[in-house]
Protein backbone atom coordinates (compact mmCIF):
# COMPACT_ATOMS: atom_id res chain seq x y z
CA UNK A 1 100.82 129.97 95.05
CA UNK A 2 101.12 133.75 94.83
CA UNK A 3 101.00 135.67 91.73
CA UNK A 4 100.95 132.30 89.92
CA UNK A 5 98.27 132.74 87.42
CA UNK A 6 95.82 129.93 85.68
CA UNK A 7 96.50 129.50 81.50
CA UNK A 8 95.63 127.14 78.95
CA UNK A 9 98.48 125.67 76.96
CA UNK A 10 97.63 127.31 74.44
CA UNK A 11 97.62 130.75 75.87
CA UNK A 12 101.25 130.38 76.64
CA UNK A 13 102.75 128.34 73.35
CA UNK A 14 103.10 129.44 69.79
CA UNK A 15 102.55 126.09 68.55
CA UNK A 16 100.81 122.67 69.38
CA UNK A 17 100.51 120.45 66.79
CA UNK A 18 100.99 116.68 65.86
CA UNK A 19 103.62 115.37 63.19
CA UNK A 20 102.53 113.98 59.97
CA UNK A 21 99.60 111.75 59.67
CA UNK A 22 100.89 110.06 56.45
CA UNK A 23 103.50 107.13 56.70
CA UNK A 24 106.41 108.53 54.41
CA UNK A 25 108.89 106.28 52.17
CA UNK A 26 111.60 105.24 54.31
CA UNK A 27 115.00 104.95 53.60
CA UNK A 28 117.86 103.09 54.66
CA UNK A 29 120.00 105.80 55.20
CA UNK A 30 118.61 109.21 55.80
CA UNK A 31 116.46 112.07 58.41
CA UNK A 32 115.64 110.16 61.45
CA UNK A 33 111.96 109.79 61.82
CA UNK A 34 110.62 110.06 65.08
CA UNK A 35 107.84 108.25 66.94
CA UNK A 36 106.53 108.13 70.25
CA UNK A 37 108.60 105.18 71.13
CA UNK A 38 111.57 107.85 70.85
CA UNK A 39 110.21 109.77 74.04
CA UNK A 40 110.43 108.03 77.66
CA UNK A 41 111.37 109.31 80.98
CA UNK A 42 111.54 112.75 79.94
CA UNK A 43 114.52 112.01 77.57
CA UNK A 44 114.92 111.52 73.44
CA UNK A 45 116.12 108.19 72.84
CA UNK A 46 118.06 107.97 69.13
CA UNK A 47 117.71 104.59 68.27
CA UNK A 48 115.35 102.36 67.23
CA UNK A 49 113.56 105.15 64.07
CA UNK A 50 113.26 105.02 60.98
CA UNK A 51 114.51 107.32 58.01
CA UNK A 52 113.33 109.26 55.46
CA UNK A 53 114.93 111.24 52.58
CA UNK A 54 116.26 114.92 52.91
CA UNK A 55 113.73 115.86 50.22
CA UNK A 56 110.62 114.37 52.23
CA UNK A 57 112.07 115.69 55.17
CA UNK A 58 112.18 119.67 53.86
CA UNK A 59 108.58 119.26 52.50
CA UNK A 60 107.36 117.40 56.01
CA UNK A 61 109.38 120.19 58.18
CA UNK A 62 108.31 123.45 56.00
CA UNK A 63 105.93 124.95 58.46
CA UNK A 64 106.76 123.15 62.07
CA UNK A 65 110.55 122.18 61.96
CA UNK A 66 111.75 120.85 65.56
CA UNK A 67 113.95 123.06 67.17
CA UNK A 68 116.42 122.86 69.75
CA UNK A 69 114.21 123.85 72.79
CA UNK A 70 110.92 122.71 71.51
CA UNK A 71 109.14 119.65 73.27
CA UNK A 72 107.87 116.75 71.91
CA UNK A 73 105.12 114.73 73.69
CA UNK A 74 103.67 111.58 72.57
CA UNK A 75 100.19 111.39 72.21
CA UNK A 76 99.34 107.04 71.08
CA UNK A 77 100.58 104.52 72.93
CA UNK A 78 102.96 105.57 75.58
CA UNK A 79 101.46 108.94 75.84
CA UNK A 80 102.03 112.13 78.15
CA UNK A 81 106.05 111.30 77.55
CA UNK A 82 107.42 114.37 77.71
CA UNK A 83 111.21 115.40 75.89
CA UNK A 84 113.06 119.26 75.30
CA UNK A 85 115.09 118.37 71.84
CA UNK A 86 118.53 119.42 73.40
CA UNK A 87 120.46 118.12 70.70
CA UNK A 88 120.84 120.32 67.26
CA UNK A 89 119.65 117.16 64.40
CA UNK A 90 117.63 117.20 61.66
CA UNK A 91 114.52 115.28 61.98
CA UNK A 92 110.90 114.62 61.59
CA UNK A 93 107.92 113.50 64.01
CA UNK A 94 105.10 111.60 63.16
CA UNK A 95 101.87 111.63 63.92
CA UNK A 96 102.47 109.83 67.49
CA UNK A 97 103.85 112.78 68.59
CA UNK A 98 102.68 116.51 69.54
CA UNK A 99 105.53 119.25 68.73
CA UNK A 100 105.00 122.34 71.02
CA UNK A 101 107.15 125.50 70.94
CA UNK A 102 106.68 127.44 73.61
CA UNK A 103 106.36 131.76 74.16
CA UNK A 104 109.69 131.52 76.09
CA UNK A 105 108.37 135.41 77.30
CA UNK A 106 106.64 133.97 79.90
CA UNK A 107 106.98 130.16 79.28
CA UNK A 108 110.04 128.36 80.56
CA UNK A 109 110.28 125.40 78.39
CA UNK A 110 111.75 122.98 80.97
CA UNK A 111 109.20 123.96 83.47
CA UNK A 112 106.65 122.92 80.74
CA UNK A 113 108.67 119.54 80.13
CA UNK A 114 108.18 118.76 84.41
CA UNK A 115 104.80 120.01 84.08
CA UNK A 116 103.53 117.73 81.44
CA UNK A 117 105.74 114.58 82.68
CA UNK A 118 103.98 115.32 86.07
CA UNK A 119 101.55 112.38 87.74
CA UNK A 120 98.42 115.23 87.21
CA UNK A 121 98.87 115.79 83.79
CA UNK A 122 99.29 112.18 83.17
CA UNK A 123 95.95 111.31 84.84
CA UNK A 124 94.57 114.09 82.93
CA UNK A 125 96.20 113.02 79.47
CA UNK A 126 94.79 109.31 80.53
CA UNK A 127 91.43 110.25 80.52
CA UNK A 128 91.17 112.56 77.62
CA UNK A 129 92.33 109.74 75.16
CA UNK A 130 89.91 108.93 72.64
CA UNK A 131 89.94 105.82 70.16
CA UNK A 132 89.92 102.38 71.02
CA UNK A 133 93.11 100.37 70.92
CA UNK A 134 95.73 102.20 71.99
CA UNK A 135 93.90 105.46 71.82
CA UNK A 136 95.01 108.83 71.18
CA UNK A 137 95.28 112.01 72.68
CA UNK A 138 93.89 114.52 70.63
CA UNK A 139 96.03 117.49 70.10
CA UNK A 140 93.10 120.17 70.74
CA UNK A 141 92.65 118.74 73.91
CA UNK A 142 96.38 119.06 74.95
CA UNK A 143 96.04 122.52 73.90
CA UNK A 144 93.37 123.43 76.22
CA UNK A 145 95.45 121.63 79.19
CA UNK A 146 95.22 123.91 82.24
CA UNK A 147 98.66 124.90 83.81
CA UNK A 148 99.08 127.43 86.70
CA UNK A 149 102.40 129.89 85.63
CA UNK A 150 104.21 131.43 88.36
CA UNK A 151 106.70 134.52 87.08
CA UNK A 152 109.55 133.13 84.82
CA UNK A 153 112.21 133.70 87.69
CA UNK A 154 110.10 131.43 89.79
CA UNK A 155 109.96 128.92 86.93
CA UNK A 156 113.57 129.09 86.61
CA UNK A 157 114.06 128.44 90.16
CA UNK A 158 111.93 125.68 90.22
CA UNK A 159 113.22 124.02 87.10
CA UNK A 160 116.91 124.06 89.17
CA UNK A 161 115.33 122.72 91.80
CA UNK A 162 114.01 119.79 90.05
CA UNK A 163 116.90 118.96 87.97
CA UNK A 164 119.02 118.32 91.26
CA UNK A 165 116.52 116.09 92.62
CA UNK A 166 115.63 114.13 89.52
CA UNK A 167 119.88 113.93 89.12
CA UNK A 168 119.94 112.28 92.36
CA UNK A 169 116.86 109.85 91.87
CA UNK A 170 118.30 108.83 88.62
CA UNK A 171 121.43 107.75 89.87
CA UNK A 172 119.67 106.25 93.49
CA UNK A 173 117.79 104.38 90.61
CA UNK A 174 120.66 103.33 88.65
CA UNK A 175 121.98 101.99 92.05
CA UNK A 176 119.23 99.87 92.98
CA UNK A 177 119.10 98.28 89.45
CA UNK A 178 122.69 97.49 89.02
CA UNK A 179 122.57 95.70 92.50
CA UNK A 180 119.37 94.07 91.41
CA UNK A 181 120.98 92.70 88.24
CA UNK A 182 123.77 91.39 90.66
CA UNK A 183 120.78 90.03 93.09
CA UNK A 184 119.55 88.24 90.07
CA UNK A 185 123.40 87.16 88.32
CA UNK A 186 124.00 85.89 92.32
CA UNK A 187 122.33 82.43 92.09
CA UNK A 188 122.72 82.07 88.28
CA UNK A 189 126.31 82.17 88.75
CA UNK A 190 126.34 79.61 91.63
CA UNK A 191 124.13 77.28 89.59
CA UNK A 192 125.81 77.46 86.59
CA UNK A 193 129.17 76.74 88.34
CA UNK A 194 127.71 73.84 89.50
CA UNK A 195 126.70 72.02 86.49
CA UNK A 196 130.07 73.39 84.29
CA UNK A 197 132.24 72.43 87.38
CA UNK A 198 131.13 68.80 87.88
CA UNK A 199 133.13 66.56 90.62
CA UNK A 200 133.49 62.53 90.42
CA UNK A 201 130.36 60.70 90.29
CA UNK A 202 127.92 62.66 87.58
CA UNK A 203 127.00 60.88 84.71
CA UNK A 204 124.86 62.33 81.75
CA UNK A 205 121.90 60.99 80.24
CA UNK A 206 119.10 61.59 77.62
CA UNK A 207 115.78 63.50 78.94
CA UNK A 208 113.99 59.96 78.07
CA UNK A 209 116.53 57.91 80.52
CA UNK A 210 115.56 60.24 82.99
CA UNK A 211 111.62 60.10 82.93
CA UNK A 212 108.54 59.72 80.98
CA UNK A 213 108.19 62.69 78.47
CA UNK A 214 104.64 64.20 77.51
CA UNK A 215 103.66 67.41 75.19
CA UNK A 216 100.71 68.72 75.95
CA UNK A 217 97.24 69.05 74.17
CA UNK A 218 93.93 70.94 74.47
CA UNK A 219 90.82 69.02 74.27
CA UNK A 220 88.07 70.75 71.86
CA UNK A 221 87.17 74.85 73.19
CA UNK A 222 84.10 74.09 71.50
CA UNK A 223 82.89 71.72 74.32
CA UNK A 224 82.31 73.83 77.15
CA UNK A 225 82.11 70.54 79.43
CA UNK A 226 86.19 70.02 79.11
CA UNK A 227 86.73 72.84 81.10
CA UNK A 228 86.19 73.73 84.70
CA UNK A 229 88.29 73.65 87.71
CA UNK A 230 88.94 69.97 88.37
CA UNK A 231 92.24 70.57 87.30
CA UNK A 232 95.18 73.57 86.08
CA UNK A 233 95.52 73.96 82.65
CA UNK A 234 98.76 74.97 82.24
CA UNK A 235 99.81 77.68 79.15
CA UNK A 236 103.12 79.01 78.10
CA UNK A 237 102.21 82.51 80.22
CA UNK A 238 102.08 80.60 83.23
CA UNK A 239 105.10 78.98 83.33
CA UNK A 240 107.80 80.73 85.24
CA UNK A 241 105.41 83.59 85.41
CA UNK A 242 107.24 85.60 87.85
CA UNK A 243 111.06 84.81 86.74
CA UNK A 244 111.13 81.99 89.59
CA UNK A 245 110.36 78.65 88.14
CA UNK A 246 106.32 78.92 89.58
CA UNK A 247 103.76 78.33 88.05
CA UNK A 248 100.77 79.75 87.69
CA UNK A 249 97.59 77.48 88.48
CA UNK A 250 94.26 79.74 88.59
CA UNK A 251 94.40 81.23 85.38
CA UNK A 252 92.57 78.18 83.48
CA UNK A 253 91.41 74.35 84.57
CA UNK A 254 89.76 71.41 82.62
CA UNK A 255 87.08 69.31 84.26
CA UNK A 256 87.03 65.62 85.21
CA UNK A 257 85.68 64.82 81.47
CA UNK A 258 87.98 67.65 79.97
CA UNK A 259 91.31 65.93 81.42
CA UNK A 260 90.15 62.12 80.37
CA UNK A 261 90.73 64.36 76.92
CA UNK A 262 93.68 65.73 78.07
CA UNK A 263 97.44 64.36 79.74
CA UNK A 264 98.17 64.66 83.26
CA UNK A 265 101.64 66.03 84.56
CA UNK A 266 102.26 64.49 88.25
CA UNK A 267 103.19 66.64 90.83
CA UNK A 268 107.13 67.32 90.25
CA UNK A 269 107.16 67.11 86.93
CA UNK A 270 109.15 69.86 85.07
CA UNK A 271 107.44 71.93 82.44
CA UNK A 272 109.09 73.69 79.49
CA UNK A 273 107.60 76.02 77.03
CA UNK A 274 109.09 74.35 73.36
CA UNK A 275 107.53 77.30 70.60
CA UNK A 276 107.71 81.01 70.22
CA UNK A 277 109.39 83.66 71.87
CA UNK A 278 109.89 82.36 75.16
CA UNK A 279 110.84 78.87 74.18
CA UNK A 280 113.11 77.26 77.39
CA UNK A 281 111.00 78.96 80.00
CA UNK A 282 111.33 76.12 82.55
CA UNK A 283 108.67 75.72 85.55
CA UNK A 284 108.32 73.15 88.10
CA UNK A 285 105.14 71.74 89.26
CA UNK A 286 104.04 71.93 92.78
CA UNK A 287 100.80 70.24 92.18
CA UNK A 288 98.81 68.00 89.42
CA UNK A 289 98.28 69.74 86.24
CA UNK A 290 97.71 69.22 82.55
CA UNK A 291 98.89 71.68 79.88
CA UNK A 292 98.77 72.43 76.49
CA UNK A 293 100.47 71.15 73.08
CA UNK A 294 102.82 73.98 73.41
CA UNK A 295 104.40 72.67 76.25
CA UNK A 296 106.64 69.83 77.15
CA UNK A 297 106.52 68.07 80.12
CA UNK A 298 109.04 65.65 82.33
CA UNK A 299 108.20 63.31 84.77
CA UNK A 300 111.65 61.71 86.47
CA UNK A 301 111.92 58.05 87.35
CA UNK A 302 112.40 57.65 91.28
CA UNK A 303 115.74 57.32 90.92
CA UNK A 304 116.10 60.95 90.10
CA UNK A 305 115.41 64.14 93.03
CA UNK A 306 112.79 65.92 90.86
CA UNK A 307 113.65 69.49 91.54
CA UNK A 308 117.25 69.04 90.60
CA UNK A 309 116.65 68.09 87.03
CA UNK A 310 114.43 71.41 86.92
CA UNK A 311 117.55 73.32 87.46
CA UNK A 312 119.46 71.28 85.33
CA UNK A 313 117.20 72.66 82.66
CA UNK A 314 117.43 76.24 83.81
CA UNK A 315 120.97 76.06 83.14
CA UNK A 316 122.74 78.13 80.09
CA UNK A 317 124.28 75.19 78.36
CA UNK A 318 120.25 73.07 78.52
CA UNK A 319 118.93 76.72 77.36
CA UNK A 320 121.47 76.98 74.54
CA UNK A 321 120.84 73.65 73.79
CA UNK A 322 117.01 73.68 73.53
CA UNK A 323 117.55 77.38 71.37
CA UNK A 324 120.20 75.68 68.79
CA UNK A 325 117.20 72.78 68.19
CA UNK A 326 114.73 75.47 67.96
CA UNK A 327 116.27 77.74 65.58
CA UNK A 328 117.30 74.61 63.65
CA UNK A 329 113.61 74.11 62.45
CA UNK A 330 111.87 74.76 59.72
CA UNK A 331 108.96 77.10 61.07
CA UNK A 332 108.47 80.86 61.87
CA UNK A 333 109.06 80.69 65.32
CA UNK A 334 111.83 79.04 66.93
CA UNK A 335 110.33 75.67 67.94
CA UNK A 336 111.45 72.06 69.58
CA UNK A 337 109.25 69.02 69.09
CA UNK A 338 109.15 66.54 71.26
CA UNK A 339 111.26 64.00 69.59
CA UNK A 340 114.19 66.28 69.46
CA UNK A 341 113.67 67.23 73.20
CA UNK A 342 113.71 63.94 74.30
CA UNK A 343 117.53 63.74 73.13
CA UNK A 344 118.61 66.33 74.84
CA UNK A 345 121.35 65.36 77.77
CA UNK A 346 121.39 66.54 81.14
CA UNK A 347 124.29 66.05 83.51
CA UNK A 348 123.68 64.60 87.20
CA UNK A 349 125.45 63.16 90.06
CA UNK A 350 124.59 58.90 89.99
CA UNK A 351 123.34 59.60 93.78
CA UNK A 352 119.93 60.35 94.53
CA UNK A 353 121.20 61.79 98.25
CA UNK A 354 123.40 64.60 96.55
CA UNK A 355 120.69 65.41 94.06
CA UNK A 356 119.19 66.33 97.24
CA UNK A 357 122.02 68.43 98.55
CA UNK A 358 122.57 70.28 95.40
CA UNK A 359 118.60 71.08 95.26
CA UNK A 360 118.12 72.17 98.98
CA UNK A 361 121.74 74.53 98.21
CA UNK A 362 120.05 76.10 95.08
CA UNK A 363 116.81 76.28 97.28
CA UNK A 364 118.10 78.27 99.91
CA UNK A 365 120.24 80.48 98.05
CA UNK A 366 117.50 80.98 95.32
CA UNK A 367 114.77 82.73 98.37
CA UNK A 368 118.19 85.18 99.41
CA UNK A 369 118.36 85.79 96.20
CA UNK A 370 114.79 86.83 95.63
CA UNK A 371 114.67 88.61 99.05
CA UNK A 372 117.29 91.22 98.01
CA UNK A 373 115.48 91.02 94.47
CA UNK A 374 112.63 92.55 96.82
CA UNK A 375 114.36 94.99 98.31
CA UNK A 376 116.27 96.68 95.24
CA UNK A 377 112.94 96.45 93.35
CA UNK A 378 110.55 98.05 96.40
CA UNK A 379 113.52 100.98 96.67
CA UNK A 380 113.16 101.49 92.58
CA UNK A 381 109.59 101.68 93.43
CA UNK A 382 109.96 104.17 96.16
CA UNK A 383 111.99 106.61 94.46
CA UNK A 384 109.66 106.69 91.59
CA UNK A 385 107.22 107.88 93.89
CA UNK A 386 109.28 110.28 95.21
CA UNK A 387 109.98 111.41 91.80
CA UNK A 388 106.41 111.89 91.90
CA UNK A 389 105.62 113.37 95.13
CA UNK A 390 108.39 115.87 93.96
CA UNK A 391 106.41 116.89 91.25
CA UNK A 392 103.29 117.32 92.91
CA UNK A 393 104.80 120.08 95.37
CA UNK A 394 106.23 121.83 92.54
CA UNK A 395 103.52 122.73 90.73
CA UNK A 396 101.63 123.24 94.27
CA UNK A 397 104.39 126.20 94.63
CA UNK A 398 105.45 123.67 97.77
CA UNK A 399 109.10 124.05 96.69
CA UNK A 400 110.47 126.53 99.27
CA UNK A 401 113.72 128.78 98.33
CA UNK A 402 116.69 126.79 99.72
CA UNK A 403 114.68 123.38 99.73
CA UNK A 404 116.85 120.32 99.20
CA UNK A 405 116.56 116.71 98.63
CA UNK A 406 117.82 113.71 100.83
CA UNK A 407 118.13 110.53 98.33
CA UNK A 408 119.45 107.62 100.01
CA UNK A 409 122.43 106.29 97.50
């Protein structure tokens, strides 16, 4: 790291400071109004602000208008997001955001952007937060932020450097999660084809033909003997906790006295969460369990194959059904009681032995499916480490003159 030389922020930028502290009037048409949920992954996202009126903006902007070339850097919440403002708009920041202008003499304000977006500064940022809650970092404290300066035409060269890399990641990384969407769209397809698709010999029946329904309930808190681990007690977060139709079992358990309070779901039931935002999350139950009033629960007759009438509810026509019953009622949230989800139909084939055919199908392609989930997810992983690792050697002065990047496409 020759003739790089150690500075505070400060030292090197003719302004850090945060937007306004005061919520403004907003308007429906107007300024945009940034926050720090308009920063992430080094870009400005315009969408998703509020606005405020020309007027409020001049008096807000006066002394510290964003300008094109200036960074902003969020400071609650999400922070150490860092953005350049490339594009020439009007706006305001609040105060979830730090604006910095930089002395471009020896500052190069995309070298600044890496710097502060880099996994050092972030652990740094992390714990200089004060506040509980989301906690904020204070914008003295981003002012006094070390950062080691080599000559601009170093900066420059490093800056190109970066940009060609983080180009490449970006669109590795776009790769991986387009084929992971089609990992994931594989075996939805399939199983939806299925049930729209349906040969001779399917029938269609209501959810109470096909078992003995149960919502769940939640014996007193207040008795500390209910719970224990005799038993899972089953809540709408662990159902289909990991996008997979499991279920989660350790979180929570009642005793022996706490389930005599309770209902048990048998082994092979099918659970569905019926209130609130994810209403229709389906999860099948590999063991005993009882669950709570915000869940429904079905246990088929032994003329049914269990497992298939859990996909049968996974399906986008059962989902749309259980979300046009939902939205139907009178509440808040979107919410199915019992005796509406005990009408609800499900299509079948009469025999028991293709039931079983159709499940060990969806079985086997369902555990492809998540083992190329796996892979597309572990290589978005890896080349956000590399993203990373890329960073670190930059601002190490690692990055030799005529270094390159190998991303795999």
């Amino acid at each position: 790291m020759k003739n790089w030389v150690k500075r505070s922020l400060d030292e090197v930028c003719e302004l850090i400071t945060c937007g306004v502290a005061a919520r403004p009037n907003y308007v429906d048409e107007g300024v945009p109004f940034l926050s720090a949920k308009n920063v992430k992954e080094g870009q400005i996202i315009w969408g998703g602000y509020n606005c405020i009126s020309e007027k409020t903006h001049k008096e807000l902007t006066k002394n510290n208008k964003p300008l094109v070339g200036d960074i902003l850097y969020t400071r609650v919440g999400s922070y150490g997001e860092a953005a350049v403002i490339e594009d020439d708009f009007e706006f305001s920041v609040f105060v979830s955001l730090t604006l910095i202008k930089v002395d471009k003499s020896v500052l190069n304000n995309y070298f600044l952007k890496h710097y502060l977006n880099s996994d050092f500064i972030k652990r740094l940022a992390k714990k200089s937060i004060s506040g509980s809650g989301v906690g904020n970092l204070n914008v003295g404290t981003v002012r006094e932020f070390p950062i080691f300066l080599p000559p601009l035409p170093e900066q420059q060269r490093i800056v190109a450097i970066l940009d060609e890399a983080f180009a490449a990641i970006a669109k590795a990384k776009s790769n991986a999660q387009q084929n992971l969407q089609n990992a994931k769209e594989l075996f939805e397809s399939y199983l939806q084809g299925v049930f729209e698709n349906k040969g001779e010999g399917w029938e269609e029946k209501k959810i109470n033909e096909i078992g003995i329904a149960q919502t769940g309930t939640t014996p007193k808190t207040s008795e500390k003997e209910n719970f224990g681990d005799f038993i899972p007690f089953i809540k709408p977060a662990d159902v289909d906790f990991s996008h997979s139709g499991d279920i989660r079992y350790d979180n929570d358990g009642l005793s022996e006295i706490g389930l005599k309070k309770g209902r048990k779901m048998e082994s092979g039931s099918t659970l569905m969460v019926c209130i609130g935002a994810t209403i229709g999350k389906v999860g099948f139950a590999e063991m005993d369990v009882s669950c709570n009033q915000q869940i429904n629960s079905l246990t088929v007759k032994k003329d049914f194959e269990p497992k298939f009438i859990y996909y049968a509810m996974t399906t986008r026509n059962f989902q749309e059904k259980v979300l046009l019953e939902g939205k139907g009622a009178q509440a808040t949230l979107p919410i199915i009681n019992k005796s509406k989800w005990v009408n609800l139909t499900i299509s079948f084939p009469k025999s028991k032995i293709e039931q079983k055919k159709f499940v060990e199908k969806f079985d086997a392609l369902k555990t492809e499916t998540q083992k190329l989930e796996s892979i597309y997810q572990q290589k978005i992983n890896d080349l956000e480490e590399l993203k990373k690792s890329v960073l670190q050697k930059a601002f190490a002065g690692e990055l030799n003159v005529g270094a390159t990047l190998a991303v795999a496409p």
